[in-house]
PDB file of N, CA and C in Angstrom:
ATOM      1  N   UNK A   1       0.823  -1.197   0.000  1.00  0.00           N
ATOM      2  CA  UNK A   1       0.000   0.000   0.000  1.00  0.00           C
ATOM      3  C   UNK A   1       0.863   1.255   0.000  1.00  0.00           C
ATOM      4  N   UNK A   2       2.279   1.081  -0.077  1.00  0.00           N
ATOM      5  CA  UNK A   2       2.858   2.382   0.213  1.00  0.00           C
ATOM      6  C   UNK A   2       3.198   2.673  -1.364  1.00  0.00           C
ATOM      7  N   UNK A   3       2.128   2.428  -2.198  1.00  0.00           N
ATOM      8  CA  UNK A   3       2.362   2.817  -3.412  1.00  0.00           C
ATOM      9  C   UNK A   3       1.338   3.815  -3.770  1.00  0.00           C
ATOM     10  N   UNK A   4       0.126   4.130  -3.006  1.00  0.00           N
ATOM     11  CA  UNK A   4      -0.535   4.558  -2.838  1.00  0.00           C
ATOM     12  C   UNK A   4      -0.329   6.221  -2.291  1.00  0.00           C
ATOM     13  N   UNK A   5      -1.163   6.850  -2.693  1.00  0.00           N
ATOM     14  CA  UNK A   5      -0.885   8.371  -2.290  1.00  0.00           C
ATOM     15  C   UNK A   5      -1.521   7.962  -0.629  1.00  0.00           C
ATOM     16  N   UNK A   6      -0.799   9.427  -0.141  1.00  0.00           N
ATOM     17  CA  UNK A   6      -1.286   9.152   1.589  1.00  0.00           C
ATOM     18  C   UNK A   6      -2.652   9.452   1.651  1.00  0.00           C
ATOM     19  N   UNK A   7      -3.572  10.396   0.839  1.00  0.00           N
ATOM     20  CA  UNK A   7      -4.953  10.737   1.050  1.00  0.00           C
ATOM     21  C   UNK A   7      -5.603   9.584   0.844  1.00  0.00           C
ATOM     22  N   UNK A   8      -4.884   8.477   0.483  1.00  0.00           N
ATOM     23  CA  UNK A   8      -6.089   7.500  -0.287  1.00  0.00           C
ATOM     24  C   UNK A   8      -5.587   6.512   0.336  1.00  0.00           C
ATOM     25  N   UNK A   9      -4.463   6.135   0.833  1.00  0.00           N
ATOM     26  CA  UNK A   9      -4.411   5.231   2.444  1.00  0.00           C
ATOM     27  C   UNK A   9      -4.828   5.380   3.440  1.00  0.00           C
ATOM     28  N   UNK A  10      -4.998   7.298   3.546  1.00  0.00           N
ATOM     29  CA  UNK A  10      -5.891   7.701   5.106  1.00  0.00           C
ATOM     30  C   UNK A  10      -7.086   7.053   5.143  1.00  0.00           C
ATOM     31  N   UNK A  11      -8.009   7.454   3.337  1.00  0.00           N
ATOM     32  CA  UNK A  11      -9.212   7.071   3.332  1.00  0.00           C
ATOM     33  C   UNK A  11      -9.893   5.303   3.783  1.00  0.00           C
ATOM     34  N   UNK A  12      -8.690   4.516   3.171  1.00  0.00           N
ATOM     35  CA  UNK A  12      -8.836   3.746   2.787  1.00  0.00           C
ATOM     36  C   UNK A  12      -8.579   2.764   4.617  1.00  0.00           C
ATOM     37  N   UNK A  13      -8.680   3.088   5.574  1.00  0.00           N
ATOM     38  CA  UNK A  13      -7.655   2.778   6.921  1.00  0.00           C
ATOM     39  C   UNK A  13      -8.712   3.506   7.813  1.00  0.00           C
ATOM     40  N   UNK A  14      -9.819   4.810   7.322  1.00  0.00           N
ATOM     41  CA  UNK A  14     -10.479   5.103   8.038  1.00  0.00           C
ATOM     42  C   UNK A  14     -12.163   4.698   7.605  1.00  0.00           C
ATOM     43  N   UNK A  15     -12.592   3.957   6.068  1.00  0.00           N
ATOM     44  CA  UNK A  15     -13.607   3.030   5.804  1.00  0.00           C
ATOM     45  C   UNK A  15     -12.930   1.243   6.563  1.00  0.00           C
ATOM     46  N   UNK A  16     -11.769   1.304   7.016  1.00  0.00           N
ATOM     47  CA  UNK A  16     -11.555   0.081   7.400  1.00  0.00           C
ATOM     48  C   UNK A  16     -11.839   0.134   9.249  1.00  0.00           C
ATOM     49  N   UNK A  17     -11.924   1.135   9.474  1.00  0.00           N
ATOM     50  CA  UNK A  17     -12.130   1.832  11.127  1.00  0.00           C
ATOM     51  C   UNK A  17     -13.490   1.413  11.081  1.00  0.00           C
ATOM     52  N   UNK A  18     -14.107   2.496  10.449  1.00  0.00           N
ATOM     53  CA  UNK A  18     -15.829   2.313  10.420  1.00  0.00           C
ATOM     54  C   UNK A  18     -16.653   1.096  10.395  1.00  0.00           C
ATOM     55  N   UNK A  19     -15.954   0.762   8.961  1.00  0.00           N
ATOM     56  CA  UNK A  19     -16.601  -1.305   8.931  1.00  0.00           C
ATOM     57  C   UNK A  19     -16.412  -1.837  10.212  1.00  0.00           C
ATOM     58  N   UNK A  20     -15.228  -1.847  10.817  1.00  0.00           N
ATOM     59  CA  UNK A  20     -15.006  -2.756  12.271  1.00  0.00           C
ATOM     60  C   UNK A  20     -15.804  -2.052  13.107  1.00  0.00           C
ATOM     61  N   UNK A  21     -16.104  -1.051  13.388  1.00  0.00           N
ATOM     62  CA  UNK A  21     -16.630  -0.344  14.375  1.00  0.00           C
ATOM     63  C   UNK A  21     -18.677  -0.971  14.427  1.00  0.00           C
ATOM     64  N   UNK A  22     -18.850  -0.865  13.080  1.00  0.00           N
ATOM     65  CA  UNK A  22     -20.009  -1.404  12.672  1.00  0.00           C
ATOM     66  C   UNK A  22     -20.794  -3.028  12.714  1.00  0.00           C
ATOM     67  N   UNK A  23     -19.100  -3.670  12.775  1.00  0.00           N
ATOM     68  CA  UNK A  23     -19.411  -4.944  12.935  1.00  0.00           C
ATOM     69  C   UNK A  23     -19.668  -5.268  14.267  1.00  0.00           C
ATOM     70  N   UNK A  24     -19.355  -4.762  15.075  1.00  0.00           N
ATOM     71  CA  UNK A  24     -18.888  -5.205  16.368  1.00  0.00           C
ATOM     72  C   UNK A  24     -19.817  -5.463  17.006  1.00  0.00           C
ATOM     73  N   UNK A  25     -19.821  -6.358  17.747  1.00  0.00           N
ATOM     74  CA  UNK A  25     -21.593  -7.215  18.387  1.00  0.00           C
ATOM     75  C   UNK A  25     -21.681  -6.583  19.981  1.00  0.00           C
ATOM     76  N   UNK A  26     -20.361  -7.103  20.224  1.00  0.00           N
ATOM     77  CA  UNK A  26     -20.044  -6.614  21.965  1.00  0.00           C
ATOM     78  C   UNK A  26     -19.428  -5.061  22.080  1.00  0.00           C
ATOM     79  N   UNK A  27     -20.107  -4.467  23.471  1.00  0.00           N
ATOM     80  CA  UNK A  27     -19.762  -3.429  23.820  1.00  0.00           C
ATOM     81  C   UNK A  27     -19.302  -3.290  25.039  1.00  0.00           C
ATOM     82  N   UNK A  28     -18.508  -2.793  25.890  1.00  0.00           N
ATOM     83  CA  UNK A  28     -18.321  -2.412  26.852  1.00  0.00           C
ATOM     84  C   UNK A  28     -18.945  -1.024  27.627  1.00  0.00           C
ATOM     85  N   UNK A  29     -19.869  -1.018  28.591  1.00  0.00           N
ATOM     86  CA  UNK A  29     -20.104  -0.010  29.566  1.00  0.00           C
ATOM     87  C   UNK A  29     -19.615   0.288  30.667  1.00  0.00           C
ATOM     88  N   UNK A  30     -19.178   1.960  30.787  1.00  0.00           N
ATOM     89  CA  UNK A  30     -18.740   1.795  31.897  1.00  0.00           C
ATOM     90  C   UNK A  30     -20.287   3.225  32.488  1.00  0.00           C
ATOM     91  N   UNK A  31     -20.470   2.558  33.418  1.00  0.00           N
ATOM     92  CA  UNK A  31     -21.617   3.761  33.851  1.00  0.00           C
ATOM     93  C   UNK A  31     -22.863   3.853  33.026  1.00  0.00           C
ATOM     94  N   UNK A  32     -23.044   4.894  32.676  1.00  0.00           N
ATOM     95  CA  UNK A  32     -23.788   5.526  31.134  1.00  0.00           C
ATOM     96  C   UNK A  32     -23.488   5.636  29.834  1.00  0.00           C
ATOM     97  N   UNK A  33     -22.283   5.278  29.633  1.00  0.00           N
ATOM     98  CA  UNK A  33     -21.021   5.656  28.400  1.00  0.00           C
ATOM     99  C   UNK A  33     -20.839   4.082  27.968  1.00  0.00           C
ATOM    100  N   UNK A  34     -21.138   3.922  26.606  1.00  0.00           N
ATOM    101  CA  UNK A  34     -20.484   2.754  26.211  1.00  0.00           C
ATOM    102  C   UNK A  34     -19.824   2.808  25.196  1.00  0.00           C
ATOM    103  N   UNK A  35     -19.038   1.702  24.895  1.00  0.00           N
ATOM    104  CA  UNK A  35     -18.162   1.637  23.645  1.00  0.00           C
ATOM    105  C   UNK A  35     -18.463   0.407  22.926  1.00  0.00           C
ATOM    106  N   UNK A  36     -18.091   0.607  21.575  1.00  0.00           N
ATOM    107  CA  UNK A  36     -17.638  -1.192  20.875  1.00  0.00           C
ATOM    108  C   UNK A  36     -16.780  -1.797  20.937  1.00  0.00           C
ATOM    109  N   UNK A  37     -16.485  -2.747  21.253  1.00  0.00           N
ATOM    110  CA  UNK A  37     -15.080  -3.821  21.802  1.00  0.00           C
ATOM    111  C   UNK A  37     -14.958  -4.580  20.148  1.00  0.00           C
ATOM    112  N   UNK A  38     -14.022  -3.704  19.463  1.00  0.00           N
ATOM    113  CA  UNK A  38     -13.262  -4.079  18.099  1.00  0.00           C
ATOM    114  C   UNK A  38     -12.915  -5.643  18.164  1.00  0.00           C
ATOM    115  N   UNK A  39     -12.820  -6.280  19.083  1.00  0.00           N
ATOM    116  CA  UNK A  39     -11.046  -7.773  19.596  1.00  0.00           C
ATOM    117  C   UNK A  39     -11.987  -8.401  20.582  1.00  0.00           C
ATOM    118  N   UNK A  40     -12.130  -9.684  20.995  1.00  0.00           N
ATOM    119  CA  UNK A  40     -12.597  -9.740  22.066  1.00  0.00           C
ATOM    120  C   UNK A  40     -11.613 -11.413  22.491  1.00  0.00           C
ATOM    121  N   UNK A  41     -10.766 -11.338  23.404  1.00  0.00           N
ATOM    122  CA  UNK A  41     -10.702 -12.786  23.435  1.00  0.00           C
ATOM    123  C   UNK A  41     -10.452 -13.124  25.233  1.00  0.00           C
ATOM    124  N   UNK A  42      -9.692 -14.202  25.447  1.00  0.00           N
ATOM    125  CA  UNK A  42     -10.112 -14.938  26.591  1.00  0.00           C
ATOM    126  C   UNK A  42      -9.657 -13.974  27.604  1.00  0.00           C
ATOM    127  N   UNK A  43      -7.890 -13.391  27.484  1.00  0.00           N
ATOM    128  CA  UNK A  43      -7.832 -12.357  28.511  1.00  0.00           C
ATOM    129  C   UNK A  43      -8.036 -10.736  28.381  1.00  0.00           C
ATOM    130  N   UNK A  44      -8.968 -10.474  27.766  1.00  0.00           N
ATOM    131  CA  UNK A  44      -9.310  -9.441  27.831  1.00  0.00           C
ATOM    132  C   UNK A  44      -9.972  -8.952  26.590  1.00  0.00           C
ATOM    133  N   UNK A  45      -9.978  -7.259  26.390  1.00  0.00           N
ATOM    134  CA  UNK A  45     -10.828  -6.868  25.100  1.00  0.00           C
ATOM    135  C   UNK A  45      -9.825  -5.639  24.579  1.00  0.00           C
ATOM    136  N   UNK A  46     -10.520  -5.544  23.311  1.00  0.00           N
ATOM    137  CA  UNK A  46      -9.576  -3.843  22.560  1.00  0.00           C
ATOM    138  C   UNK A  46     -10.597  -3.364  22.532  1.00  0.00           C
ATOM    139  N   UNK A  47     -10.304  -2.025  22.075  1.00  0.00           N
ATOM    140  CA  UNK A  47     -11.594  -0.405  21.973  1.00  0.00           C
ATOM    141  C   UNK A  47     -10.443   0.282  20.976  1.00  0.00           C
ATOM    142  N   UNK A  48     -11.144   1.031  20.048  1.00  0.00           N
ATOM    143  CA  UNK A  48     -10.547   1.590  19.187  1.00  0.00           C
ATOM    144  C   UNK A  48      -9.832   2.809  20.122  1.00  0.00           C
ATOM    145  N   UNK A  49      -8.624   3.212  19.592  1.00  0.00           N
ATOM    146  CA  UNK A  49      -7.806   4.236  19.953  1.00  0.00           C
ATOM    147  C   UNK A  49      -7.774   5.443  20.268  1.00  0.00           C
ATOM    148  N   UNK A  50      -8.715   5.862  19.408  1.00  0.00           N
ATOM    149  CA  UNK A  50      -9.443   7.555  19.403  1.00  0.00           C
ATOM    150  C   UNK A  50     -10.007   7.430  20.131  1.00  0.00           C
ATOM    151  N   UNK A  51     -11.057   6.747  20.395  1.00  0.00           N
ATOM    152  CA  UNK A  51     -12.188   6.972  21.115  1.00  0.00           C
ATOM    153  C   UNK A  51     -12.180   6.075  23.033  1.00  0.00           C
ATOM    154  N   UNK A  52     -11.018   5.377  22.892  1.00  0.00           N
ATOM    155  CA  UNK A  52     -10.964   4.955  24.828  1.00  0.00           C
ATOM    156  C   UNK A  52     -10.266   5.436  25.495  1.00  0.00           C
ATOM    157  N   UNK A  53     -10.982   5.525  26.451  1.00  0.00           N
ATOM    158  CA  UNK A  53     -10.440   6.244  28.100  1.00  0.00           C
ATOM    159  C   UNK A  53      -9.707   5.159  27.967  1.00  0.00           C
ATOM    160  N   UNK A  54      -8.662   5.702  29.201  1.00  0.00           N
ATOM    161  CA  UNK A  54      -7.868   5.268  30.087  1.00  0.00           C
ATOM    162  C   UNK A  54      -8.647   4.267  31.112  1.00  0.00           C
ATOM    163  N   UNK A  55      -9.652   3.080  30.365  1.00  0.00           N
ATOM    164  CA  UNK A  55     -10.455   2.654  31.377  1.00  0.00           C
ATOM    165  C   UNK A  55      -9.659   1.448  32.700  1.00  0.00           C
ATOM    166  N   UNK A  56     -10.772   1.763  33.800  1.00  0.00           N
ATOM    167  CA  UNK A  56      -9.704   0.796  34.879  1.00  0.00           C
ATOM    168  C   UNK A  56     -11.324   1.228  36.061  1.00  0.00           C
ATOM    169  N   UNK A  57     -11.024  -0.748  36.289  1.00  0.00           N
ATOM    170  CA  UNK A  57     -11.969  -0.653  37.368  1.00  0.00           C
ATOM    171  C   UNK A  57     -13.221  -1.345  36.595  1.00  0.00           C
ATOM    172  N   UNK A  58     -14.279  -1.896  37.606  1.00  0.00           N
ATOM    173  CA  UNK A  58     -15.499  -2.067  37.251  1.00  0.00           C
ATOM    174  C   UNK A  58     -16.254  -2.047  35.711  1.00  0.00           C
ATOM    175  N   UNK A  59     -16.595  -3.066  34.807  1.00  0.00           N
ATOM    176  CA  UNK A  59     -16.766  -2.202  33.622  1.00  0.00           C
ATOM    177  C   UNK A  59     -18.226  -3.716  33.395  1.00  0.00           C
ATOM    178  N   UNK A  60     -19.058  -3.514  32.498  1.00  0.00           N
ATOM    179  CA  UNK A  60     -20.065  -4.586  32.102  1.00  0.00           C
ATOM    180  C   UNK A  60     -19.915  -5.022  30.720  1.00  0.00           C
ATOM    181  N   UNK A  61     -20.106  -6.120  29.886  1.00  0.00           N
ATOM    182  CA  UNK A  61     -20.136  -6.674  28.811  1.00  0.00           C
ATOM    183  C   UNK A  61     -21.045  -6.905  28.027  1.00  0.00           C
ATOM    184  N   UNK A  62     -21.786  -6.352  26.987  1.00  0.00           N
ATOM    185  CA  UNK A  62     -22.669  -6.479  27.026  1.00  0.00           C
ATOM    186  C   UNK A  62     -22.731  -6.957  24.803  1.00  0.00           C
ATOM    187  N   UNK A  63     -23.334  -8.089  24.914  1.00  0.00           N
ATOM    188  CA  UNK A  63     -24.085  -8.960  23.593  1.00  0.00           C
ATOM    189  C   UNK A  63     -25.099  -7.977  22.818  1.00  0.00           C
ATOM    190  N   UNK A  64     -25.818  -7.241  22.097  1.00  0.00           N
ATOM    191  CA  UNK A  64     -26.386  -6.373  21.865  1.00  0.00           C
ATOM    192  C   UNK A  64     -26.951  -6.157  23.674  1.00  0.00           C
ATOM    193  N   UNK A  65     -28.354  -6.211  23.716  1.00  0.00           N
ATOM    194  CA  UNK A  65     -29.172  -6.495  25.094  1.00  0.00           C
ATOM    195  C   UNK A  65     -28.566  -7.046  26.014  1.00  0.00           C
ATOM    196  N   UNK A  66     -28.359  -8.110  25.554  1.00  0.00           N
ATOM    197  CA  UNK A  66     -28.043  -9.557  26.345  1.00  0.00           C
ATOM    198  C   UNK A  66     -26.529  -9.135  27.603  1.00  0.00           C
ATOM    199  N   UNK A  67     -26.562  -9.201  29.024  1.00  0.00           N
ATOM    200  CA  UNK A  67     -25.392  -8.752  29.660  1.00  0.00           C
ATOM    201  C   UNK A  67     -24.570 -10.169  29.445  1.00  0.00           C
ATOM    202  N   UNK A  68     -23.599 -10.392  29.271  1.00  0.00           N
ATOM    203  CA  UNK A  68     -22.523 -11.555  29.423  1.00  0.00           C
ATOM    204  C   UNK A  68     -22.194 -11.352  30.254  1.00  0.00           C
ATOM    205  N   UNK A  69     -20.743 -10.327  30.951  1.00  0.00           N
ATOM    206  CA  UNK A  69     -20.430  -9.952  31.697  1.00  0.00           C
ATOM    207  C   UNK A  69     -20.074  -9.404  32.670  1.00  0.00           C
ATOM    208  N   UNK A  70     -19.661  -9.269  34.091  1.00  0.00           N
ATOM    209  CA  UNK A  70     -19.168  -7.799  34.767  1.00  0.00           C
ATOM    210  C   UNK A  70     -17.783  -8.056  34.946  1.00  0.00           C
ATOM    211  N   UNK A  71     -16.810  -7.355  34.685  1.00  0.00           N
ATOM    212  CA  UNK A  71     -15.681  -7.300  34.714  1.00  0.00           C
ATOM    213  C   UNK A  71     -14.775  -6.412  35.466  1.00  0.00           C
ATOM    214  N   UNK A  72     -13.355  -6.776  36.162  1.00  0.00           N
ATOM    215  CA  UNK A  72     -12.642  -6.263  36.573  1.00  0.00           C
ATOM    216  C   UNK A  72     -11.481  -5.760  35.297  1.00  0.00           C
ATOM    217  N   UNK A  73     -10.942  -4.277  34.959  1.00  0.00           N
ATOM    218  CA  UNK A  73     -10.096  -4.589  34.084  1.00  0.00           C
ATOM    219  C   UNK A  73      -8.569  -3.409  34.313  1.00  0.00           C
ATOM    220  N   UNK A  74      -8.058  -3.585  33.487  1.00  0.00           N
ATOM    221  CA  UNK A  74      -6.983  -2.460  33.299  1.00  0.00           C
ATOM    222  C   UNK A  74      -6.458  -2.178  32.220  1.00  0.00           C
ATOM    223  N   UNK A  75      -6.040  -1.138  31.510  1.00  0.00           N
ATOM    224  CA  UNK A  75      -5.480  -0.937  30.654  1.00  0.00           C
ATOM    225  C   UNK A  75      -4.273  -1.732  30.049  1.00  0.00           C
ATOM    226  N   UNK A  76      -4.144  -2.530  28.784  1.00  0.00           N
ATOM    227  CA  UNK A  76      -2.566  -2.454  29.172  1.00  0.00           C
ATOM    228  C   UNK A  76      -1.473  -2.482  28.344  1.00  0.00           C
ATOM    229  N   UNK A  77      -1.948  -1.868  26.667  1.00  0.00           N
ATOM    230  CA  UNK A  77      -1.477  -1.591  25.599  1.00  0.00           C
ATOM    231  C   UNK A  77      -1.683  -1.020  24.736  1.00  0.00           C
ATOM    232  N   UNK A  78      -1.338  -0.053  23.866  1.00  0.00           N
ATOM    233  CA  UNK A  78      -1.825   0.185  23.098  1.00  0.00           C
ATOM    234  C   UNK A  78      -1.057  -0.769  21.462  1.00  0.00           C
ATOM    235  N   UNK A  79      -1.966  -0.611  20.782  1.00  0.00           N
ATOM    236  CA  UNK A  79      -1.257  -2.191  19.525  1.00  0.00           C
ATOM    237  C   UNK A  79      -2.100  -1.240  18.610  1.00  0.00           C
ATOM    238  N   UNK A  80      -1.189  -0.771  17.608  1.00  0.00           N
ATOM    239  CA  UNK A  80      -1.260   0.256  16.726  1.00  0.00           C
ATOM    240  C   UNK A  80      -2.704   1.539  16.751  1.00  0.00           C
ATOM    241  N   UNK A  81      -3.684   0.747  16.092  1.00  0.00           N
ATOM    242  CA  UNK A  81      -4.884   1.856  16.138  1.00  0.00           C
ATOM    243  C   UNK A  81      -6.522   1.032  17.526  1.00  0.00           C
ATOM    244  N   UNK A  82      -5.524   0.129  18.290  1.00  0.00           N
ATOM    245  CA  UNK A  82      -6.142  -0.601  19.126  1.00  0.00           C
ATOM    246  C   UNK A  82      -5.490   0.136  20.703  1.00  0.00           C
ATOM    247  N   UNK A  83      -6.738   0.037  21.716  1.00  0.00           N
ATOM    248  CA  UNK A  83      -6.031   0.357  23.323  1.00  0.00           C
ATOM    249  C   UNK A  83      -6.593  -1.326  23.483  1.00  0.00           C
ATOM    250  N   UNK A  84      -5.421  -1.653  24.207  1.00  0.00           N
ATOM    251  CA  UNK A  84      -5.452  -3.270  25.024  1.00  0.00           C
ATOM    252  C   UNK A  84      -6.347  -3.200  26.336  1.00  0.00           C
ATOM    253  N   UNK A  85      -6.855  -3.857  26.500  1.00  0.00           N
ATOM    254  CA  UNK A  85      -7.524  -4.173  28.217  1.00  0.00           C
ATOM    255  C   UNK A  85      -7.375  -5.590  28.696  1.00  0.00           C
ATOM    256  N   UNK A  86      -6.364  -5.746  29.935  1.00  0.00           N
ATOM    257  CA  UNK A  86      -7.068  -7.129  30.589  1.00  0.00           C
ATOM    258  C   UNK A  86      -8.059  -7.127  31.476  1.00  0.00           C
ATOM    259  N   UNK A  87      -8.298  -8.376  31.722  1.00  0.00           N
ATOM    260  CA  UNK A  87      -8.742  -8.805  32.677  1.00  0.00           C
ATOM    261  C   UNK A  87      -8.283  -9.384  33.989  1.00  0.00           C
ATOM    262  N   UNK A  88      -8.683  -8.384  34.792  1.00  0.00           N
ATOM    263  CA  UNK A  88      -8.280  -8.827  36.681  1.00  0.00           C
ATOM    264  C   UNK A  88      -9.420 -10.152  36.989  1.00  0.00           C
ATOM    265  N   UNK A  89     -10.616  -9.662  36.930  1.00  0.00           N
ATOM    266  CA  UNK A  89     -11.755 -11.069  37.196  1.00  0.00           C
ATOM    267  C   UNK A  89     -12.510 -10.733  36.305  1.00  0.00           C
ATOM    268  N   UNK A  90     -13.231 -11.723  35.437  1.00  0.00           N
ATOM    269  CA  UNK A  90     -14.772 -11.416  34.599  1.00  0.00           C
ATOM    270  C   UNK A  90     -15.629 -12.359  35.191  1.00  0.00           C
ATOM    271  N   UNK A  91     -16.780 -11.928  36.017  1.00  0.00           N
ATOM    272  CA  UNK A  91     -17.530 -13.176  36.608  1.00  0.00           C
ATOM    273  C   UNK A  91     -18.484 -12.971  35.356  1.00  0.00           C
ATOM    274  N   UNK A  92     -19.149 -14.158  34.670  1.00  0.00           N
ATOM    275  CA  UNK A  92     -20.088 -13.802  33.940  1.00  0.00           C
ATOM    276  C   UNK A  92     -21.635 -13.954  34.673  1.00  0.00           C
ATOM    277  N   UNK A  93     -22.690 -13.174  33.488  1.00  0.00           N
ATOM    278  CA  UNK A  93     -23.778 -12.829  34.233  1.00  0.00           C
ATOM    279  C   UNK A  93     -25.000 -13.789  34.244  1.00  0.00           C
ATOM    280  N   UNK A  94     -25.964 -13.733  35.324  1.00  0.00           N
ATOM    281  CA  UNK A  94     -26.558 -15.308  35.241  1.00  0.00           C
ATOM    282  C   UNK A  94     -27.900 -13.843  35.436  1.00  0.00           C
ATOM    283  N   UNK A  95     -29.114 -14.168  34.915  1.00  0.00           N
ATOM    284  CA  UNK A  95     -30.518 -14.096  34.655  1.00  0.00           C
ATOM    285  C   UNK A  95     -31.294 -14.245  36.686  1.00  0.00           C
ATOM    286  N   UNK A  96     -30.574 -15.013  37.420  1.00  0.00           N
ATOM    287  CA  UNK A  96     -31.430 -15.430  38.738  1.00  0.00           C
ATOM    288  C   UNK A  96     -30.190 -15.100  39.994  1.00  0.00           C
ATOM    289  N   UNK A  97     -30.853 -14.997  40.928  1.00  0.00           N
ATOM    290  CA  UNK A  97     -29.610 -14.560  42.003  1.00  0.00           C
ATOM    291  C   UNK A  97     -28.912 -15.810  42.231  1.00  0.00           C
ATOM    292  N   UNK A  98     -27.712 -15.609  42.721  1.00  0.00           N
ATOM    293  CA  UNK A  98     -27.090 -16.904  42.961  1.00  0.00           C
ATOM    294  C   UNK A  98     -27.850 -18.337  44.263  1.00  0.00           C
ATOM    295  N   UNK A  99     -27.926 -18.852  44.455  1.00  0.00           N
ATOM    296  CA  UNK A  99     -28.424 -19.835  45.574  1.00  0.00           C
ATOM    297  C   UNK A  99     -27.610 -20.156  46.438  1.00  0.00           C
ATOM    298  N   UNK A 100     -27.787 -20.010  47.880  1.00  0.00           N
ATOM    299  CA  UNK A 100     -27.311 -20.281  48.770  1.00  0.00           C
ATOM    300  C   UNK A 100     -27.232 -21.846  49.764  1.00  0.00           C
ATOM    301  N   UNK A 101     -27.525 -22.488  48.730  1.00  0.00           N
ATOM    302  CA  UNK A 101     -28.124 -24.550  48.955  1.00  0.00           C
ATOM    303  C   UNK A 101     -27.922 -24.871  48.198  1.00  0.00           C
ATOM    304  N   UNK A 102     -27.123 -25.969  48.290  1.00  0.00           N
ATOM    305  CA  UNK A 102     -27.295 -26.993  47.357  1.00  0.00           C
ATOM    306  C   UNK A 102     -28.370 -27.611  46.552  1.00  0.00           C
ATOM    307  N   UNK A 103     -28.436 -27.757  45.686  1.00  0.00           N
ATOM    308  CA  UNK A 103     -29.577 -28.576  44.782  1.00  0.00           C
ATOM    309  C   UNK A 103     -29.386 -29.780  44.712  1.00  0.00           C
ATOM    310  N   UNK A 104     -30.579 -30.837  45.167  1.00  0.00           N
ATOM    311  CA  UNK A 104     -30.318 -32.145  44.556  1.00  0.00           C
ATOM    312  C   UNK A 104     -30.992 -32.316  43.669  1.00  0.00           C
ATOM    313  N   UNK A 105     -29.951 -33.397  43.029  1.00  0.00           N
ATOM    314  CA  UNK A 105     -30.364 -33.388  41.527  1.00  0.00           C
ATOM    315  C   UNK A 105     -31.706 -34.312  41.195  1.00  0.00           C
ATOM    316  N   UNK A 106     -31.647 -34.988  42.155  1.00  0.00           N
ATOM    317  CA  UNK A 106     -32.804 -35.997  42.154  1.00  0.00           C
ATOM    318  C   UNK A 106     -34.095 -35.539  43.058  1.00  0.00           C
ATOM    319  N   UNK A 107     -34.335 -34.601  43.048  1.00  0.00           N
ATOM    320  CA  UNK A 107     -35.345 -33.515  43.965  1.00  0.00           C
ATOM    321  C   UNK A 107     -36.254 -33.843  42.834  1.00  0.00           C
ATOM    322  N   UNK A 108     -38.056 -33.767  42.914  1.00  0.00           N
ATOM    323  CA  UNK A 108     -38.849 -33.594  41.754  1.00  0.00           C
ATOM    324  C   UNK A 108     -38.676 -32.248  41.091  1.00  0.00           C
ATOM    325  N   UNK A 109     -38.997 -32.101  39.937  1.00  0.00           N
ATOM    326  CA  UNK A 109     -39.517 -30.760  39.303  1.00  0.00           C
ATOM    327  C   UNK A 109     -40.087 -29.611  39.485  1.00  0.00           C
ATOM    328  N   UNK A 110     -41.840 -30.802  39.385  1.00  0.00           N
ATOM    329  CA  UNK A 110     -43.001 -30.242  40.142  1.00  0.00           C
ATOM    330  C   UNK A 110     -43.940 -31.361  40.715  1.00  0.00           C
ATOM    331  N   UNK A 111     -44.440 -31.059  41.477  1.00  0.00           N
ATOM    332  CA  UNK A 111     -45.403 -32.012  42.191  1.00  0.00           C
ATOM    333  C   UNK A 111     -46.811 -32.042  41.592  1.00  0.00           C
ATOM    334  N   UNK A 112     -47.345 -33.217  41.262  1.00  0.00           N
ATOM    335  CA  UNK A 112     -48.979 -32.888  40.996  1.00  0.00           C
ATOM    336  C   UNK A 112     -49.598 -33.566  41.790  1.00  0.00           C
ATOM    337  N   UNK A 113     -51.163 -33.139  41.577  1.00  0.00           N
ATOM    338  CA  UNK A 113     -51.831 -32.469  42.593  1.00  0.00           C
ATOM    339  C   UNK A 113     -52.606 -34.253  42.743  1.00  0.00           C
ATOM    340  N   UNK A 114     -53.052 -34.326  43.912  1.00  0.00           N
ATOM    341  CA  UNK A 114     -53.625 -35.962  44.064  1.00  0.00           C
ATOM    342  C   UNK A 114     -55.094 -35.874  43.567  1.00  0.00           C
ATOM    343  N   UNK A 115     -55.591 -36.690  42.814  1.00  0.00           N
ATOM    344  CA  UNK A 115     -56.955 -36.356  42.149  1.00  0.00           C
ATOM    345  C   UNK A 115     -57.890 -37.764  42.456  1.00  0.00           C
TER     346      UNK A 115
END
């Protein structure tokens, strides 16, 4: 590409920004403020360059709607037009509060009614 004039590598590097930005399924929130998570893998996530804080601390994961995660994180690279984030803990997110008893597995379902 360095055969290319620079106006038409800028262009061509900032329709390649946008597409990724567009694709991106998962977002990260922190508060009220969210972002799109460009990268996503086991220890951690990217956020495009321009646009991430210096994030650290508390942050949520989120599938369009759907929450996956709450996460502990930190900053911890930047990798060309990418900011790096790990992960300290990601507990992922469950729909019901956690239970404080054991379940047996062989417990009934539901009970019906004696007729």
């Amino acid at each position: 590409m360095d055969f290319l004039p620079k106006e038409v590598r800028e262009g061509l590097e900032l329709a390649r920004k946008r597409d990724r930005r567009k694709k991106a399924r998962l977002r990260v929130t922190v508060g009220d403020v969210s972002f799109p998570v460009l990268d996503y893998r086991e220890g951690g996530f990217s956020l495009d360059l321009e646009n991430a804080p210096r994030l650290r601390g508390l942050v949520d994961i989120f599938d369009g709607a759907r929450h996956l995660s709450q996460c502990l994180i930190v900053a911890s690279e930047e990798d060309g037009d990418l900011m790096r984030y790990e992960f300290k803990r990601a507990t992922a997110a469950t729909d019901r509060p956690p239970l404080d008893f054991a379940v047996d597995e062989r417990a009934p379902i539901a009970l019906l009614p004696r007729g």
